[in-house]
PDB file of N, CA and C in Angstrom:
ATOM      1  N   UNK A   1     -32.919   0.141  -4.768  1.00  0.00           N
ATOM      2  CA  UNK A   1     -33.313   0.007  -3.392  1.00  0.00           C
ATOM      3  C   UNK A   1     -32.225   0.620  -2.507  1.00  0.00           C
ATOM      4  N   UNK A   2     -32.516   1.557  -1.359  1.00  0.00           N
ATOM      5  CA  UNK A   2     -31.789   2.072  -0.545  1.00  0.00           C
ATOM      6  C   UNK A   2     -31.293   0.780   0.586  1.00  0.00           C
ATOM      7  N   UNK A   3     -30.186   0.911   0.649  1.00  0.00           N
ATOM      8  CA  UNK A   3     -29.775  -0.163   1.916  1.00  0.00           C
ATOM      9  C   UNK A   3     -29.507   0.698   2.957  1.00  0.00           C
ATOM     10  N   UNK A   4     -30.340   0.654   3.994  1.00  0.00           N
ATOM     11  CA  UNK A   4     -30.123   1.057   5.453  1.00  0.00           C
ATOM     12  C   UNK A   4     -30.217  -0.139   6.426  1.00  0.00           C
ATOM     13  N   UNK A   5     -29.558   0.824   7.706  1.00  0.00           N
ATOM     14  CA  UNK A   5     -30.203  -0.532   8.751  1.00  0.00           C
ATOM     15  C   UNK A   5     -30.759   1.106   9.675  1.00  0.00           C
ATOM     16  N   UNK A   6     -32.024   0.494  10.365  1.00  0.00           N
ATOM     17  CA  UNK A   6     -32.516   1.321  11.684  1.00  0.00           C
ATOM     18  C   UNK A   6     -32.287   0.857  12.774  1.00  0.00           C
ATOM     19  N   UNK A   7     -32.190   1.940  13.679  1.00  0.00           N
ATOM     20  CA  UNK A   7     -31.610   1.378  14.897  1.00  0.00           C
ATOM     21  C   UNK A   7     -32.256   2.369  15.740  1.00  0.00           C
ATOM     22  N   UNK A   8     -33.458   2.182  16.809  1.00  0.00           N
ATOM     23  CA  UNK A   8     -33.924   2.009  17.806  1.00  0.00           C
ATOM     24  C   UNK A   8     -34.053   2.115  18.997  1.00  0.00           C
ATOM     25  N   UNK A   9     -33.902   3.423  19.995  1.00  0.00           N
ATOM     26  CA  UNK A   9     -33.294   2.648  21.383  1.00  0.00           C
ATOM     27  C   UNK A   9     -34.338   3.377  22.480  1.00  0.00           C
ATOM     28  N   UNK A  10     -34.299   2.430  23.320  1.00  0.00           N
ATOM     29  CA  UNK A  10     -35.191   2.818  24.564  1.00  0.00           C
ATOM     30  C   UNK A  10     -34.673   2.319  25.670  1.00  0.00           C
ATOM     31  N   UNK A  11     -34.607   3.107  26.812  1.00  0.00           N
ATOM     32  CA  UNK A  11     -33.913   3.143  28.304  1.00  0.00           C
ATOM     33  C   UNK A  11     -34.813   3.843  29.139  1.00  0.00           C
ATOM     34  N   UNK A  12     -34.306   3.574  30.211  1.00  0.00           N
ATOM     35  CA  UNK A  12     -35.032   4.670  31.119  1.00  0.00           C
ATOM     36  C   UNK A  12     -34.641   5.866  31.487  1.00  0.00           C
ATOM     37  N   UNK A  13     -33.304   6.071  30.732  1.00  0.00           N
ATOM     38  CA  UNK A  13     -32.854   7.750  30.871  1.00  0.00           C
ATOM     39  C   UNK A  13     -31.705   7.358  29.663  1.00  0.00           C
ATOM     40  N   UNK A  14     -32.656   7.772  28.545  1.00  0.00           N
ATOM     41  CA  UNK A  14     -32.505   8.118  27.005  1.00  0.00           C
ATOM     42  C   UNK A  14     -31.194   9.189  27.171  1.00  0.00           C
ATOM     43  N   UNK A  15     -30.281   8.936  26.353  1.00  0.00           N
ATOM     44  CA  UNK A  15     -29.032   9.803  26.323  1.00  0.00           C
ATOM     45  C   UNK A  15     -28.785  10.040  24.846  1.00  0.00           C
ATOM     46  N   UNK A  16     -28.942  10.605  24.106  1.00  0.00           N
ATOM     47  CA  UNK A  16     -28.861  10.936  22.507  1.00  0.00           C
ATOM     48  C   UNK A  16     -27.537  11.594  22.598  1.00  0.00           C
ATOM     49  N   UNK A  17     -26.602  12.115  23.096  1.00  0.00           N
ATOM     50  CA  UNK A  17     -25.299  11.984  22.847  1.00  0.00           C
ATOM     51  C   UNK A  17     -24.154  11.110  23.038  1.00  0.00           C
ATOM     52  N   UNK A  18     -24.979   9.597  23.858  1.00  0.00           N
ATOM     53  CA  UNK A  18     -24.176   8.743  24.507  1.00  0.00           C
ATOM     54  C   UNK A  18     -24.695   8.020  22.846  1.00  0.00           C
ATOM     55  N   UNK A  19     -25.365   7.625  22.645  1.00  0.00           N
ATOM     56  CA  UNK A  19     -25.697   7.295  21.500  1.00  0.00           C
ATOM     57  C   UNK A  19     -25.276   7.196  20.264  1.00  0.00           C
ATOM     58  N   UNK A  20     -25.374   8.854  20.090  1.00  0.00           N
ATOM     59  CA  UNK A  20     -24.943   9.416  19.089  1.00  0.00           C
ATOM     60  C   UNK A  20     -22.962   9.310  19.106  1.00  0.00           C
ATOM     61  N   UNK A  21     -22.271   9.314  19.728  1.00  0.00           N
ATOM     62  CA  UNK A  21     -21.279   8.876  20.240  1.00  0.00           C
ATOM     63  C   UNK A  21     -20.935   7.409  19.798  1.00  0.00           C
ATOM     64  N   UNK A  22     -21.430   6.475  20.116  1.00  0.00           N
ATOM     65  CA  UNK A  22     -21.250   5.528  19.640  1.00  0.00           C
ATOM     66  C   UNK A  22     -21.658   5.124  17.846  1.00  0.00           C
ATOM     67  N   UNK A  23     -22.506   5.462  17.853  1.00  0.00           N
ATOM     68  CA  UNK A  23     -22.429   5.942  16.247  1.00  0.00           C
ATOM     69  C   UNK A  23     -21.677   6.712  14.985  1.00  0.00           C
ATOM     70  N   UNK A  24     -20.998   7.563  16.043  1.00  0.00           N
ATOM     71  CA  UNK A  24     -20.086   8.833  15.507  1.00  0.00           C
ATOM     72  C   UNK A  24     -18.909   7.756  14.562  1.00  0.00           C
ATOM     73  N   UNK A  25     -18.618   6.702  15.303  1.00  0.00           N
ATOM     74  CA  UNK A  25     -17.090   5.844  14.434  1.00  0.00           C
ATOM     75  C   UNK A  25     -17.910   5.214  13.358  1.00  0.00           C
ATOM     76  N   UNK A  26     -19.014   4.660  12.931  1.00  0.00           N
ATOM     77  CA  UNK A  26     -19.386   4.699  11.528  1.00  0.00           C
ATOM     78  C   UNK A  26     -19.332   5.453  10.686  1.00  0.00           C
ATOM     79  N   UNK A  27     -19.442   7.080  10.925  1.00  0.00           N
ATOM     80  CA  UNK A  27     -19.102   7.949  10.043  1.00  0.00           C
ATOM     81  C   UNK A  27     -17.524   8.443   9.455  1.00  0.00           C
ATOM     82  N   UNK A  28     -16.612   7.373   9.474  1.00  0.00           N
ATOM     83  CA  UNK A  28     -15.523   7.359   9.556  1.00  0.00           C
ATOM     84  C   UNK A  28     -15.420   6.237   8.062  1.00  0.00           C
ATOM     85  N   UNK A  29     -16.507   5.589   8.161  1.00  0.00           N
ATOM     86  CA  UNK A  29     -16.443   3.955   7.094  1.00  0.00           C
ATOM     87  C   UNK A  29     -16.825   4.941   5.626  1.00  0.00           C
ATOM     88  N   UNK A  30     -15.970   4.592   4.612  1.00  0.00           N
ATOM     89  CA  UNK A  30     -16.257   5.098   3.372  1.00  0.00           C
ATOM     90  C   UNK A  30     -17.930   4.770   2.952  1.00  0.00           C
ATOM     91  N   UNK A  31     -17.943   3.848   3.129  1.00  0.00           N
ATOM     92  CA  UNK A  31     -19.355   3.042   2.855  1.00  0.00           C
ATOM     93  C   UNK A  31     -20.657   3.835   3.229  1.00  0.00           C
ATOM     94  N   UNK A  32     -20.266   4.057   4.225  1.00  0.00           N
ATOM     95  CA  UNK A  32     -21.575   4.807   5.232  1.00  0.00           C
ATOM     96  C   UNK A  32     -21.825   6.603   4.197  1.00  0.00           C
ATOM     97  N   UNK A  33     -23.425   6.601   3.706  1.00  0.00           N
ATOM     98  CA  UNK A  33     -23.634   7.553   3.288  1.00  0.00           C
ATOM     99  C   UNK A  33     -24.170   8.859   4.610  1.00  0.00           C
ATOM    100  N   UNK A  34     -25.379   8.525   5.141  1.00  0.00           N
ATOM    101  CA  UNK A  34     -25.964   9.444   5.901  1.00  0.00           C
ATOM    102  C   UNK A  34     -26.111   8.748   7.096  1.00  0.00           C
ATOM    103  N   UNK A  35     -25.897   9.766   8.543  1.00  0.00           N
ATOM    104  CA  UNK A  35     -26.828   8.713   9.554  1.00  0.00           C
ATOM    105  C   UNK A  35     -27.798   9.631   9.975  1.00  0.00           C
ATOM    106  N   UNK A  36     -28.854   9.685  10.040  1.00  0.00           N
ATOM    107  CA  UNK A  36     -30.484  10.388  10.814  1.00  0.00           C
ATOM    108  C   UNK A  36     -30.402   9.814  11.544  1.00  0.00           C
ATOM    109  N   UNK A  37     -31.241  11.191  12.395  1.00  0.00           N
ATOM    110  CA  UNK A  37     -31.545  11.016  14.242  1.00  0.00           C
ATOM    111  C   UNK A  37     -32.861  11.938  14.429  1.00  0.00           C
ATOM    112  N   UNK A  38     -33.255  11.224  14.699  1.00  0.00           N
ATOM    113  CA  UNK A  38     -34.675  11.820  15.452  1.00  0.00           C
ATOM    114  C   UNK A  38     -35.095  11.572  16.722  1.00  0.00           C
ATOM    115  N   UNK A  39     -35.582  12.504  17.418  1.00  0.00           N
ATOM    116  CA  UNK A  39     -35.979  12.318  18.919  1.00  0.00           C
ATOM    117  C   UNK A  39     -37.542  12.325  18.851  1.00  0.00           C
ATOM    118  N   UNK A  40     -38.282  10.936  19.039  1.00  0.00           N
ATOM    119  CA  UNK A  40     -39.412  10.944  19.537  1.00  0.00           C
ATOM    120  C   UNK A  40     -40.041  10.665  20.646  1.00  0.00           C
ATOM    121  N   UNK A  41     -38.849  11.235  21.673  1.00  0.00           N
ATOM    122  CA  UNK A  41     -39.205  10.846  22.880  1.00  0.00           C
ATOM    123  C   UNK A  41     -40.554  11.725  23.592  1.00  0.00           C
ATOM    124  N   UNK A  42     -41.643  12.522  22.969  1.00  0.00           N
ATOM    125  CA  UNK A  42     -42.452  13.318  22.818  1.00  0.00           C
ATOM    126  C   UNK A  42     -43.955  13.090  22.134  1.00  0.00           C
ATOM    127  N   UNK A  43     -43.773  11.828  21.924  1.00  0.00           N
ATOM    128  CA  UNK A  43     -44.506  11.073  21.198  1.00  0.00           C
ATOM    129  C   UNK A  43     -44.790   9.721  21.661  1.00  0.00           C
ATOM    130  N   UNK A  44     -45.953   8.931  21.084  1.00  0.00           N
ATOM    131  CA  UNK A  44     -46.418   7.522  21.489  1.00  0.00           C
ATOM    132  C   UNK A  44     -44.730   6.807  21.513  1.00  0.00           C
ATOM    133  N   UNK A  45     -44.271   7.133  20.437  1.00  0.00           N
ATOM    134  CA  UNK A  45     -42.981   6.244  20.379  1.00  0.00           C
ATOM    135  C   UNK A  45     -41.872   6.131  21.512  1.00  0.00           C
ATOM    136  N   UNK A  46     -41.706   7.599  21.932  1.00  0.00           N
ATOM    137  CA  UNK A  46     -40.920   7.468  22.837  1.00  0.00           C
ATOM    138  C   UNK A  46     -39.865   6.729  22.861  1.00  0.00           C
ATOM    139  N   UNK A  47     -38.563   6.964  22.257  1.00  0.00           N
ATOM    140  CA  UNK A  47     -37.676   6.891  22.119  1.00  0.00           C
ATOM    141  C   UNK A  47     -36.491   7.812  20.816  1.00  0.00           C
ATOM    142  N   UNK A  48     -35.731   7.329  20.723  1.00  0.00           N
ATOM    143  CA  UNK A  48     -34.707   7.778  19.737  1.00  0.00           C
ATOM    144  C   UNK A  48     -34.819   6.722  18.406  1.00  0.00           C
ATOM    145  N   UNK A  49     -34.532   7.365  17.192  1.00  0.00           N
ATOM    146  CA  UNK A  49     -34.388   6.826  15.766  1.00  0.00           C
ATOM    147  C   UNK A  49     -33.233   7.195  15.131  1.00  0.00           C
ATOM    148  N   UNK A  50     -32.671   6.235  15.115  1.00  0.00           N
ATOM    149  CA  UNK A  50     -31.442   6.244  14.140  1.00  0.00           C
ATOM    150  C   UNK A  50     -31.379   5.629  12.677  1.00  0.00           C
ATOM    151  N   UNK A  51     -31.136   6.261  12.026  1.00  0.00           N
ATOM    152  CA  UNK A  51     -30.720   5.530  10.437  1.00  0.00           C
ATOM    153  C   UNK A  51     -29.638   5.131   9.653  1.00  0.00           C
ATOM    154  N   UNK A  52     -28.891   4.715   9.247  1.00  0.00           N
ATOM    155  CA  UNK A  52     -27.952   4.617   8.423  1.00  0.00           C
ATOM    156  C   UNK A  52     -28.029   4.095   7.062  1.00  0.00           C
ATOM    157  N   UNK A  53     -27.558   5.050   6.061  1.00  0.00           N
ATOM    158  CA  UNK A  53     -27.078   5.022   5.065  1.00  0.00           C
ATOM    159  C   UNK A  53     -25.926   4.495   4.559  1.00  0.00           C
ATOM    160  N   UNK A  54     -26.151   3.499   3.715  1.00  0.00           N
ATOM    161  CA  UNK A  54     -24.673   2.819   2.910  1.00  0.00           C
ATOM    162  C   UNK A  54     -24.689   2.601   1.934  1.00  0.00           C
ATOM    163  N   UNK A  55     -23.352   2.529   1.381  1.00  0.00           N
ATOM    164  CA  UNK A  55     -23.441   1.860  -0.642  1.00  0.00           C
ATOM    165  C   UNK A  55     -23.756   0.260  -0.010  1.00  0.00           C
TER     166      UNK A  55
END
């Protein structure tokens, strides 16, 4: 089984580098394999998707 956590975000003025920024110091943790980002702010979903990967 893959262990991730998703993470979610919605505002009223979506910032995917303010975001992504704050995410950036997990990729620093040995642990942490991948993080995905997707923008579905273009879509029903409308918002940003984040993923993270870990052992």
């Amino acid at each position: 089984m893959d262990q991730d956590i998703d993470i979610e975000t919605f505002c009223v003025r979506p910032n995917a580098d303010e975001a992504m920024s704050i995410l950036a110091d997990l990729t620093s943790n040995p642990k942490v394999l991948e993080l995905k980002y997707r923008n579905y702010l273009e879509t029903p979903f409308n918002g940003y998707y984040f993923k993270i990967q870990y052992e």
